[in-house]
C-alpha atoms as a PDB file:
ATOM      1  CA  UNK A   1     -18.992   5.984   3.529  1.00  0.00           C
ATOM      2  CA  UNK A   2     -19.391   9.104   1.651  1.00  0.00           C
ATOM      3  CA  UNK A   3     -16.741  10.700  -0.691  1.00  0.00           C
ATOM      4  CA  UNK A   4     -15.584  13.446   0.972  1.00  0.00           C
ATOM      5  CA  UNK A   5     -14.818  10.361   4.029  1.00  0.00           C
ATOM      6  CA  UNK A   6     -13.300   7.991   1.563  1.00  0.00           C
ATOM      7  CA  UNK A   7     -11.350  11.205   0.623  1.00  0.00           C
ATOM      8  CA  UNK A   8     -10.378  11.799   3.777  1.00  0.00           C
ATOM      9  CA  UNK A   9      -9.451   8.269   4.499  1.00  0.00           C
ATOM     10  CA  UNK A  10      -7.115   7.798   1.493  1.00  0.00           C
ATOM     11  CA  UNK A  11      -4.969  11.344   2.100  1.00  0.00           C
ATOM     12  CA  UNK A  12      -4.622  10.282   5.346  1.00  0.00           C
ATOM     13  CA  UNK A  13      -3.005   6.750   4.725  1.00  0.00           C
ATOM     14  CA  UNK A  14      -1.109   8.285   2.237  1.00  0.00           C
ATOM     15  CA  UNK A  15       0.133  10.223   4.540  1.00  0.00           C
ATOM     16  CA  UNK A  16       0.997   7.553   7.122  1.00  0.00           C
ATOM     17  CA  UNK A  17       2.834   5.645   4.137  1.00  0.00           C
ATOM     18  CA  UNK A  18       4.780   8.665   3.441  1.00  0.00           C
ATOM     19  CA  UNK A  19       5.694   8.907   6.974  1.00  0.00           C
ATOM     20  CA  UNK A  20       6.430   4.702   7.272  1.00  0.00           C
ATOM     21  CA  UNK A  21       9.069   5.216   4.322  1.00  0.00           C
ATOM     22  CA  UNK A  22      10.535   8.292   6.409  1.00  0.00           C
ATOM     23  CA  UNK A  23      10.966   5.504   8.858  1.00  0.00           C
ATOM     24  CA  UNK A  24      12.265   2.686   7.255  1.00  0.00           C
ATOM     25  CA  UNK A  25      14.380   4.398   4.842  1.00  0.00           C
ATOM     26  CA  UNK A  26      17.883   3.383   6.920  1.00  0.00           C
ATOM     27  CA  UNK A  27      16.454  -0.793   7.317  1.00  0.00           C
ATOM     28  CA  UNK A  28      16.221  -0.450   3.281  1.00  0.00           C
ATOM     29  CA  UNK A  29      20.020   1.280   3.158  1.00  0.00           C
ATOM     30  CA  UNK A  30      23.032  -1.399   1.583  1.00  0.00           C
ATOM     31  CA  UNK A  31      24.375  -3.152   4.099  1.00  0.00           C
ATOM     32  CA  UNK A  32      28.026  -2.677   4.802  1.00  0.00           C
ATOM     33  CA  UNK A  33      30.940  -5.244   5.100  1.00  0.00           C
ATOM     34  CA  UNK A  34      32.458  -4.067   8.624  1.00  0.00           C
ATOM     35  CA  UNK A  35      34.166  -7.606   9.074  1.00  0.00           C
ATOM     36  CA  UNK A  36      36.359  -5.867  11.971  1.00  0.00           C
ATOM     37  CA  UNK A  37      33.267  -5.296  13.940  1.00  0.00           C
ATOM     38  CA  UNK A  38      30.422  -7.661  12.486  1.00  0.00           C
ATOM     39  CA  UNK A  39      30.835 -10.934  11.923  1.00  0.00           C
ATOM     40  CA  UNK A  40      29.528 -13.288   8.812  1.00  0.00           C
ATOM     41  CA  UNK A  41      26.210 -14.124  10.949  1.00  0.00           C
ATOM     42  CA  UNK A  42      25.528 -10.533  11.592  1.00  0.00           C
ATOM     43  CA  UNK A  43      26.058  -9.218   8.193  1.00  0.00           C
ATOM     44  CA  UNK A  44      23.463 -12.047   7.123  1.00  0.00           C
ATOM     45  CA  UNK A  45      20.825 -11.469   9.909  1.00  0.00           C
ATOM     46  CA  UNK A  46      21.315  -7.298   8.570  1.00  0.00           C
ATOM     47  CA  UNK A  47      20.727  -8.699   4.947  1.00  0.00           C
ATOM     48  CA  UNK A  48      17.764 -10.483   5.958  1.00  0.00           C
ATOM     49  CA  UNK A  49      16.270  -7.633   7.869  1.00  0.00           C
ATOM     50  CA  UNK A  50      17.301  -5.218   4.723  1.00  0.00           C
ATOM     51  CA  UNK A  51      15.541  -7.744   2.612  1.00  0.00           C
ATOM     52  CA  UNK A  52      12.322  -7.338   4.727  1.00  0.00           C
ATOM     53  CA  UNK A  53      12.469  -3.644   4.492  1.00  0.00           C
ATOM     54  CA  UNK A  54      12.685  -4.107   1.024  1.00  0.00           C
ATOM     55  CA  UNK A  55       9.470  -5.994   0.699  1.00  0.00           C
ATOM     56  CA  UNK A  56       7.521  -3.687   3.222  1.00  0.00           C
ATOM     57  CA  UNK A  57       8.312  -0.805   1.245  1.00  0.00           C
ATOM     58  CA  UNK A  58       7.268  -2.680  -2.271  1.00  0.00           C
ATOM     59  CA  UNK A  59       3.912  -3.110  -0.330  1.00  0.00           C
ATOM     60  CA  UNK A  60       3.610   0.611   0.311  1.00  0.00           C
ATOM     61  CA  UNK A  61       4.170   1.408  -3.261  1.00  0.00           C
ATOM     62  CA  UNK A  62       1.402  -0.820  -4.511  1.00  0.00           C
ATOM     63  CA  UNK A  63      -0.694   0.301  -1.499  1.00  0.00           C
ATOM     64  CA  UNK A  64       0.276   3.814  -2.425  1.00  0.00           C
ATOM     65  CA  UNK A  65      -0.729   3.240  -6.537  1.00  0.00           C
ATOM     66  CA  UNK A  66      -4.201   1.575  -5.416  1.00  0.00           C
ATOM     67  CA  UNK A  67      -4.850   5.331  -3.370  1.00  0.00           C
ATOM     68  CA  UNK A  68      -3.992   7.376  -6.278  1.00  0.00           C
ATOM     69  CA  UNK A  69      -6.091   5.459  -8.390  1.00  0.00           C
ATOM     70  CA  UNK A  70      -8.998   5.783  -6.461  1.00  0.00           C
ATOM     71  CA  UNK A  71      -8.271   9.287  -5.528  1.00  0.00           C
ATOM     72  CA  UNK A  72      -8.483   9.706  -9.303  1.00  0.00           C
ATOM     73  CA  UNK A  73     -11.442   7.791  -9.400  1.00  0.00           C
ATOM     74  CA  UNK A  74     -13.062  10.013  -7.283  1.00  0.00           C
ATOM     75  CA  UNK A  75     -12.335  13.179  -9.049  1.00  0.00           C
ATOM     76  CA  UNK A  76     -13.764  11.612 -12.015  1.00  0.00           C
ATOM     77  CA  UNK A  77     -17.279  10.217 -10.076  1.00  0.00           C
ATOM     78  CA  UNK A  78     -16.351   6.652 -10.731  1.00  0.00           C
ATOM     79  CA  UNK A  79     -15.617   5.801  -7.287  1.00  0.00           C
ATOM     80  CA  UNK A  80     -17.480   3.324  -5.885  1.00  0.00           C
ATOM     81  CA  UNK A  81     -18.023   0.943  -9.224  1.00  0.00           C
ATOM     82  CA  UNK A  82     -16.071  -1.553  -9.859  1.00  0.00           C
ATOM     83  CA  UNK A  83     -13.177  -0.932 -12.936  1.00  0.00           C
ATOM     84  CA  UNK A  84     -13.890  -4.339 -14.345  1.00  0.00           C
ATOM     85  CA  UNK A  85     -17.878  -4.920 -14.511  1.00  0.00           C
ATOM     86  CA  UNK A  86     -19.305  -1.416 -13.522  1.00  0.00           C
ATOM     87  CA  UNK A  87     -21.539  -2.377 -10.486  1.00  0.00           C
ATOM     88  CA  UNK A  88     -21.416  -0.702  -7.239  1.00  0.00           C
ATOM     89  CA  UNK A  89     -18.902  -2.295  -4.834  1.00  0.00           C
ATOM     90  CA  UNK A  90     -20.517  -3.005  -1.372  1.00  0.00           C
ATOM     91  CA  UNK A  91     -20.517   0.089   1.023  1.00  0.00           C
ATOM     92  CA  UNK A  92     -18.904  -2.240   3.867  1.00  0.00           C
ATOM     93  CA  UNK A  93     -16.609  -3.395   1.291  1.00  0.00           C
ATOM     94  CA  UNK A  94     -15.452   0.408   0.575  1.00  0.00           C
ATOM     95  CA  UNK A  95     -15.378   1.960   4.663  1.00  0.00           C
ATOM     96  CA  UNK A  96     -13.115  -1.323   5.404  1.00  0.00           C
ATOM     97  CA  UNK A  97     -10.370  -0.160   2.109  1.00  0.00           C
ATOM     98  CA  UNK A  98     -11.549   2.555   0.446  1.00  0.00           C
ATOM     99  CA  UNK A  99      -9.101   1.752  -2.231  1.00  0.00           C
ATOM    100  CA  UNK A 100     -10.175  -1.124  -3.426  1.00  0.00           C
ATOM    101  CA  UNK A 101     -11.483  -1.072  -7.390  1.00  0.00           C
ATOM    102  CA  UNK A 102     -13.324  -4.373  -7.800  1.00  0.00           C
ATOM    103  CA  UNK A 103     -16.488  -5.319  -6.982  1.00  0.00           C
ATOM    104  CA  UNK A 104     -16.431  -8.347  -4.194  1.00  0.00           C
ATOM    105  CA  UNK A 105     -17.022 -11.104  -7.205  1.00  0.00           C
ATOM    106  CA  UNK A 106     -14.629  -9.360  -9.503  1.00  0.00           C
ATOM    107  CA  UNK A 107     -12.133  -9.221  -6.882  1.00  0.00           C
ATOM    108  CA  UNK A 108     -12.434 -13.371  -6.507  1.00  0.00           C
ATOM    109  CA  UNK A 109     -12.029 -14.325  -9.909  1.00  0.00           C
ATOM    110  CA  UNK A 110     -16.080 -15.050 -10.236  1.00  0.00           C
ATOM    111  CA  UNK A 111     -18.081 -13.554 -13.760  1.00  0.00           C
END
């Protein structure tokens, strides 16, 4: 994968995240005591789901963070080489995630 792909690749799925929080934005809204019209059960099965939402979009943030950083890592040329020990990450390592910053032995806890 070249730069101006893994470029292209990041703005996109920023893009798509953008557009997922456009989405999920009312599952992530308070949830409402209507105890007229929902009952206890409900109310707890719309927590639940809220709760999920919650957690999806906590995903996309870090998700989102990881893509700026290696947007910025691109603009400065150190794309591609691992943050922690400086070697080249593994070009099937970068087309699957693009994003990722650590080399494949970095990235499981090995020196």
């Amino acid at each position: 994968m070249t730069e101006e792909e893994a470029k292209a690749a990041l703005l996109v799925r920023q893009a798509e995240l953008a557009e997922e929080d456009r989405i999920s934005a009312e599952g992530r809204a308070p949830v409402t005591l209507q105890q007229d019209s929902v009952g206890r059960l409900s109310r707890m099965d719309a927590m639940q789901q809220q709760a999920m939402a919650q957690a999806q979009e906590r995903r996309r943030n870090a998700e989102r963070a990881r893509i700026v950083a290696a947007l910025t890592r691109l603009d400065e040329g150190e794309w591609g080489y691992c943050i922690r020990c400086g070697e080249e990450i593994a070009a099937k390592r970068l087309a699957h995630d693009p994003s990722v910053p650590r080399c494949m032995g970095c990235a499981s806890g090995g020196d």
